[in-house]
C-alpha atoms as a PDB file:
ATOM      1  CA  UNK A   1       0.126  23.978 -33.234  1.00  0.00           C
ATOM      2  CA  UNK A   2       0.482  26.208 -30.473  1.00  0.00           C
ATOM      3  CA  UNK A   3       3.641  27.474 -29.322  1.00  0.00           C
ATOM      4  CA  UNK A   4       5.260  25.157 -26.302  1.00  0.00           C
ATOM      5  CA  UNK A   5       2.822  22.159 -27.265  1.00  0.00           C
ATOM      6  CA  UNK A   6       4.328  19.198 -26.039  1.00  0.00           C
ATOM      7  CA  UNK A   7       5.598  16.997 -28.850  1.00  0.00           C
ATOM      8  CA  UNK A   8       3.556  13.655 -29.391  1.00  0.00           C
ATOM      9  CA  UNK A   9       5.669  11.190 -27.643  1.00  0.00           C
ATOM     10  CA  UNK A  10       5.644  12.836 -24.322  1.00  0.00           C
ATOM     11  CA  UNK A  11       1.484  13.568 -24.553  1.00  0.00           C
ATOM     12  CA  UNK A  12       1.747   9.786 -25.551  1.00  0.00           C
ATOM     13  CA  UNK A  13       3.636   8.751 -22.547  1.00  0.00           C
ATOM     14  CA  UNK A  14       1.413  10.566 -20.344  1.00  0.00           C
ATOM     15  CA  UNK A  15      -1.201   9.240 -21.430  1.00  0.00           C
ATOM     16  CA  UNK A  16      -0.092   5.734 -21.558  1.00  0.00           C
ATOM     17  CA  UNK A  17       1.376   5.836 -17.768  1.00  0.00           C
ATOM     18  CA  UNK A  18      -2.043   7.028 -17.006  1.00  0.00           C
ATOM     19  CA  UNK A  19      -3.615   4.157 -18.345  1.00  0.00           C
ATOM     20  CA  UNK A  20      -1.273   1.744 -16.542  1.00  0.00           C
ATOM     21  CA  UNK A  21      -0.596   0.533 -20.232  1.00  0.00           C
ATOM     22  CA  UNK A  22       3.164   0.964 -19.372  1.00  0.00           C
ATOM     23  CA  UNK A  23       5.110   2.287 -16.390  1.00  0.00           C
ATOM     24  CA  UNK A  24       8.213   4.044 -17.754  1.00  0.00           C
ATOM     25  CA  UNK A  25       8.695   5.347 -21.143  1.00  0.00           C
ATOM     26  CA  UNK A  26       8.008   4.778 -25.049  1.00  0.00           C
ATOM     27  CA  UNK A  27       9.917   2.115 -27.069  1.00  0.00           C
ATOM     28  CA  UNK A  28      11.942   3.655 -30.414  1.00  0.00           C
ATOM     29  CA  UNK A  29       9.777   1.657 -32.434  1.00  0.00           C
ATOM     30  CA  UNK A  30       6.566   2.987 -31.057  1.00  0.00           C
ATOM     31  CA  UNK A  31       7.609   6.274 -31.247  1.00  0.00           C
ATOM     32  CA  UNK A  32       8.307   5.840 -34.860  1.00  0.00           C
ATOM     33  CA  UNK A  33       5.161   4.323 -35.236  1.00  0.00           C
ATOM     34  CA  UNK A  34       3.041   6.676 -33.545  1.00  0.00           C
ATOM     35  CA  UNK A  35       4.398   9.286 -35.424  1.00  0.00           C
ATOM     36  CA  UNK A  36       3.528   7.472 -39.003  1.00  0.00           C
ATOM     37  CA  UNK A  37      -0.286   7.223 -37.566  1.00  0.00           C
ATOM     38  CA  UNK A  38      -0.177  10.865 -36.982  1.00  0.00           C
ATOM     39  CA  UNK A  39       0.681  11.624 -40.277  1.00  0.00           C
ATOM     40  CA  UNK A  40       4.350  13.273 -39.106  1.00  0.00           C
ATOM     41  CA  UNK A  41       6.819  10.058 -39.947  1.00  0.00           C
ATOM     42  CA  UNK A  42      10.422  10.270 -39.483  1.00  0.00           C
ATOM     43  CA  UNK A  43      12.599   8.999 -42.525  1.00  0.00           C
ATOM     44  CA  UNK A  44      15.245   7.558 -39.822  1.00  0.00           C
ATOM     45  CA  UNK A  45      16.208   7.339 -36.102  1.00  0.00           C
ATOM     46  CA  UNK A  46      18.622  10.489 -36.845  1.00  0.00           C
ATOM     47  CA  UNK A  47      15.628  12.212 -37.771  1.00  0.00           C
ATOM     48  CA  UNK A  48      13.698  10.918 -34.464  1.00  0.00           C
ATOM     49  CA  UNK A  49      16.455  11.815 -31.861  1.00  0.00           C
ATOM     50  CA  UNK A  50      16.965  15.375 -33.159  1.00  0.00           C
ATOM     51  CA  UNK A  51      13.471  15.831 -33.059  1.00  0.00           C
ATOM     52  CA  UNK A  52      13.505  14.923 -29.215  1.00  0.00           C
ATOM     53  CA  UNK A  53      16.676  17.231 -28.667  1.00  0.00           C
ATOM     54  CA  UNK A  54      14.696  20.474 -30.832  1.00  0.00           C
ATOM     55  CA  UNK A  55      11.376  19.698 -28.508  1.00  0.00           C
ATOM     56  CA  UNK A  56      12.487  21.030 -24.802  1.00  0.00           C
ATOM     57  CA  UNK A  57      10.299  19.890 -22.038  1.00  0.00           C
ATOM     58  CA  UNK A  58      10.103  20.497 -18.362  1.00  0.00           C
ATOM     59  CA  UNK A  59      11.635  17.949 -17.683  1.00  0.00           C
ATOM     60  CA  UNK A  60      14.831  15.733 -19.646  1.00  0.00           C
ATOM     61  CA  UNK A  61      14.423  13.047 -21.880  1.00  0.00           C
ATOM     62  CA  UNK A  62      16.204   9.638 -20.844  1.00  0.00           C
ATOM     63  CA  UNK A  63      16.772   6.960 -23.088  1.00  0.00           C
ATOM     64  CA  UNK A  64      16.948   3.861 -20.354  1.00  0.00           C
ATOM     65  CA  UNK A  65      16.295  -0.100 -20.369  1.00  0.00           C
ATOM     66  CA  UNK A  66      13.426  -0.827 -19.151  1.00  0.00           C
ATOM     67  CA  UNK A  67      13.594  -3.440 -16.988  1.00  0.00           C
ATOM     68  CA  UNK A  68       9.933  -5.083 -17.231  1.00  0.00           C
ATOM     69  CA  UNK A  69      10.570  -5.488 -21.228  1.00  0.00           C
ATOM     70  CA  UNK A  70      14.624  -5.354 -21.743  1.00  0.00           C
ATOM     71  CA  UNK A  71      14.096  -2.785 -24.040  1.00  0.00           C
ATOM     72  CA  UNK A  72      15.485   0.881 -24.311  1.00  0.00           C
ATOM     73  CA  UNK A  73      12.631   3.374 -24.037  1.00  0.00           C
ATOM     74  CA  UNK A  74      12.492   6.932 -23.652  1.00  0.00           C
ATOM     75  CA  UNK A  75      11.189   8.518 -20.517  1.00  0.00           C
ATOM     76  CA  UNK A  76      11.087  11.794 -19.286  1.00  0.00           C
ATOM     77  CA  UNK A  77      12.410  12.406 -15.920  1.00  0.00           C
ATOM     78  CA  UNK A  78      12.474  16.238 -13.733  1.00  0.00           C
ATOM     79  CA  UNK A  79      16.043  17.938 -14.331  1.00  0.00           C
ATOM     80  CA  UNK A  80      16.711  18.223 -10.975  1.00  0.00           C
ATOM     81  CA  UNK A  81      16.824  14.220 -10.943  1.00  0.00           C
ATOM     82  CA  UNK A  82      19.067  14.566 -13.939  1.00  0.00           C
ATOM     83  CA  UNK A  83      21.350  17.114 -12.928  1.00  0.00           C
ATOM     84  CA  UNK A  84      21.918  15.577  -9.108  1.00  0.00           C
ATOM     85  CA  UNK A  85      21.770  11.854  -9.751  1.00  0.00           C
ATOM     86  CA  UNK A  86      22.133  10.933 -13.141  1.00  0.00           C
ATOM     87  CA  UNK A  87      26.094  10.571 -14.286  1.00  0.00           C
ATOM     88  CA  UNK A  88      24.981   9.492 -17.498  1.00  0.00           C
ATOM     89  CA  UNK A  89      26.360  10.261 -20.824  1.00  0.00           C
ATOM     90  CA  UNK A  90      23.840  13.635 -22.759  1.00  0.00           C
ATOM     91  CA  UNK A  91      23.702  15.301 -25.364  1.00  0.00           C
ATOM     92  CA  UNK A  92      23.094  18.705 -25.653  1.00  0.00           C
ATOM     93  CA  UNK A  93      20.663  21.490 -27.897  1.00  0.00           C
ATOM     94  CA  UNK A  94      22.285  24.357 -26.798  1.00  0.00           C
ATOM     95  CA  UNK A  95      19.726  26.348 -28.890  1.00  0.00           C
ATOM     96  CA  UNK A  96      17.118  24.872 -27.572  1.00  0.00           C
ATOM     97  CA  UNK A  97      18.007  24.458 -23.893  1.00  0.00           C
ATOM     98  CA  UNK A  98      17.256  20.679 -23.675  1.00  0.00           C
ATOM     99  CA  UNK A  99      19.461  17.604 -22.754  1.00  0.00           C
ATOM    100  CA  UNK A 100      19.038  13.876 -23.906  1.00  0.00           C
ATOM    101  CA  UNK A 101      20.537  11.651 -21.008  1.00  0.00           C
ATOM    102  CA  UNK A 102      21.250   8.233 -21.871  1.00  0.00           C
ATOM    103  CA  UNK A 103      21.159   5.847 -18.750  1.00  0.00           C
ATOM    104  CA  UNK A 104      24.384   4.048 -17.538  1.00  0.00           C
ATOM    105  CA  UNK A 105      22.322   0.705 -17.653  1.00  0.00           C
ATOM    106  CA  UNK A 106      21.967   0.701 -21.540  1.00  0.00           C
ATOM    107  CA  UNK A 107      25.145   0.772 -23.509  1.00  0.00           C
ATOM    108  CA  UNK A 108      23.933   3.049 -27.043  1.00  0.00           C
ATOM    109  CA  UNK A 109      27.555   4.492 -27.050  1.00  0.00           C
ATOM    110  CA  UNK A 110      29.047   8.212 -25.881  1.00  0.00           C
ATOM    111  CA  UNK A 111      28.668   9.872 -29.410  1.00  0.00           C
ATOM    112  CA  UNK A 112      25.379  10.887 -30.726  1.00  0.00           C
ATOM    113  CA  UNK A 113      26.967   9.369 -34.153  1.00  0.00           C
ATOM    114  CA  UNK A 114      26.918   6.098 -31.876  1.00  0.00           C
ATOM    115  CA  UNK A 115      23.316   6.680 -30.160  1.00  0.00           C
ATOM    116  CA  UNK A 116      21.932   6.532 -33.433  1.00  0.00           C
ATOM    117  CA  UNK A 117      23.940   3.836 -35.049  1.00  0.00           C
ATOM    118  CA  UNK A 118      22.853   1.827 -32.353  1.00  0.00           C
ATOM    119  CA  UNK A 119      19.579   2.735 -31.992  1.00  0.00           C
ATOM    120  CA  UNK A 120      19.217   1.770 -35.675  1.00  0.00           C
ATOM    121  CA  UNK A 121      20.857  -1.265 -35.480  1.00  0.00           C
ATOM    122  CA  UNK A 122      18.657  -2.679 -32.975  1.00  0.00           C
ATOM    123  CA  UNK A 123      15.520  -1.253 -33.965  1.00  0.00           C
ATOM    124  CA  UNK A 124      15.393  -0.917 -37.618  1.00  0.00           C
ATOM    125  CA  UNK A 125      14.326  -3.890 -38.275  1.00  0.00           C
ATOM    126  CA  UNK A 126      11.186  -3.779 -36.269  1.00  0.00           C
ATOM    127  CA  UNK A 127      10.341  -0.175 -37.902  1.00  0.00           C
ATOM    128  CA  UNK A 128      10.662  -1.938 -41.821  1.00  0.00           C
ATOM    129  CA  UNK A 129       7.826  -4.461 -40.981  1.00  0.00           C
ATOM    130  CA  UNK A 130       5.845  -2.040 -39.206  1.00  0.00           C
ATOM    131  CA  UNK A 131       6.058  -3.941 -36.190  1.00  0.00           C
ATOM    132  CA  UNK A 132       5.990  -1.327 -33.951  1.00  0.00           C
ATOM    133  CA  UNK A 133       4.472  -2.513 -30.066  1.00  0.00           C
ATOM    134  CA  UNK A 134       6.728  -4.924 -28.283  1.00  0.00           C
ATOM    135  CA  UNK A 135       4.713  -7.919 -26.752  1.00  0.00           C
ATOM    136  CA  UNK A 136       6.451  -8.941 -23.360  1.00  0.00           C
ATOM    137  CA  UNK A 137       4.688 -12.249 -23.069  1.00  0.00           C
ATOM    138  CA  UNK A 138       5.797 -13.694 -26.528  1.00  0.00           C
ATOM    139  CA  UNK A 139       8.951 -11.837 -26.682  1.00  0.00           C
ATOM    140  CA  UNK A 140       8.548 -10.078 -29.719  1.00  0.00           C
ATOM    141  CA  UNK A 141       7.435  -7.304 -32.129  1.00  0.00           C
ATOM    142  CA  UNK A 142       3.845  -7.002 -33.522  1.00  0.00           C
ATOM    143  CA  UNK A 143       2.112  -4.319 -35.517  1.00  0.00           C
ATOM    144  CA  UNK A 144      -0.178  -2.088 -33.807  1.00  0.00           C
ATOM    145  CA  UNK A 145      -3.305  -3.358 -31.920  1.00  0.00           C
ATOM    146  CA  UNK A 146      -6.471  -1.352 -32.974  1.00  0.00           C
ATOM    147  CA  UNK A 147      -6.824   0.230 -29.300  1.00  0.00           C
ATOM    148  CA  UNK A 148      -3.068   1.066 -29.533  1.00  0.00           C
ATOM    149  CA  UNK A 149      -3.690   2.947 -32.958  1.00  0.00           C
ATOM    150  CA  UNK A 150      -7.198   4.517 -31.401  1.00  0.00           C
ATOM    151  CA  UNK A 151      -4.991   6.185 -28.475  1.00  0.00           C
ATOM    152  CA  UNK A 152      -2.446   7.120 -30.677  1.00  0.00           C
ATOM    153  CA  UNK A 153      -5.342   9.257 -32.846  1.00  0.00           C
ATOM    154  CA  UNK A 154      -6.683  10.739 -30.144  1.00  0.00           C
ATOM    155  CA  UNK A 155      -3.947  12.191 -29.428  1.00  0.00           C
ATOM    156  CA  UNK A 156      -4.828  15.020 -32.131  1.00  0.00           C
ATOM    157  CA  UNK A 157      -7.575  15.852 -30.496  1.00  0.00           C
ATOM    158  CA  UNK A 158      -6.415  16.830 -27.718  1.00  0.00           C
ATOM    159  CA  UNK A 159      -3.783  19.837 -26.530  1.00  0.00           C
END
């Protein structure tokens, strides 16, 4: 990799809000997911939200609920927005210049201890089965589609 190549889930994001395949952000099980495809799994959440705080952007990562699914994604949004509007709880990577904001309208907790405890707690299960897309019309988890796992490959193609 190149130096300042955008990590995965953000290339994935663009490319999925470019599709119209979703309109805000990346589910924690998808994430995970995608990043098992790739060949670059995380062991845990932990691992997964300090990768997102050691990959600065130009723009902040937001963990929200969405609310077309009812589920917290993670969405990038410009720091301007952050900074002015957002009094939402963040963590910091001093070291690496980059803030995680975590929306008011999700309640994950005001430690990153908490964030991830939570985080796990309601998406851990999903991850063990390898149900990793969430399917709005039946209300549940599934396992990858094969068009969700060809996007997700492509993504190593391009830069």
């Amino acid at each position: 990799m190149t130096k300042n190549t955008n990590p995965y889930w953000y290339k994935l994001i663009k490319v999925l809000k470019e599709n119209r395949t979703i309109t805000t952000g990346l589910t924690i099980p998808y994430i995970f997911g995608a990043y098992e495809i790739l060949g670059k799994p995380f062991s845990n959440i932990d691992e997964l939200i300090n990768h997102i705080l050691d990959n600065p952007l130009d723009k902040y990562p937001l963990i929200q609920k969405c609310h077309v699914i009812q589920q917290d994604v993670l969405m990038v949004e410009r720091k301007e927005y952050c900074n002015k509007y957002l009094k939402a709880i963040k963590f910091e990577n001093n070291e690496r210049n980059n803030t995680l904001f975590i929306s008011p309208n999700t309640d994950l907790g005001k430690t990153i201890e908490k964030l991830q405890s939570s985080l796990t707690s309601l998406y851990l299960n999903p991850i063990k089965r390898k149900h990793y897309s969430w399917d709005n019309k039946e209300k549940i988890w599934k396992k990858f589609s094969d068009k969700e796992i060809e996007i997700i490959n492509k993504l190593t193609t391009k830069n």
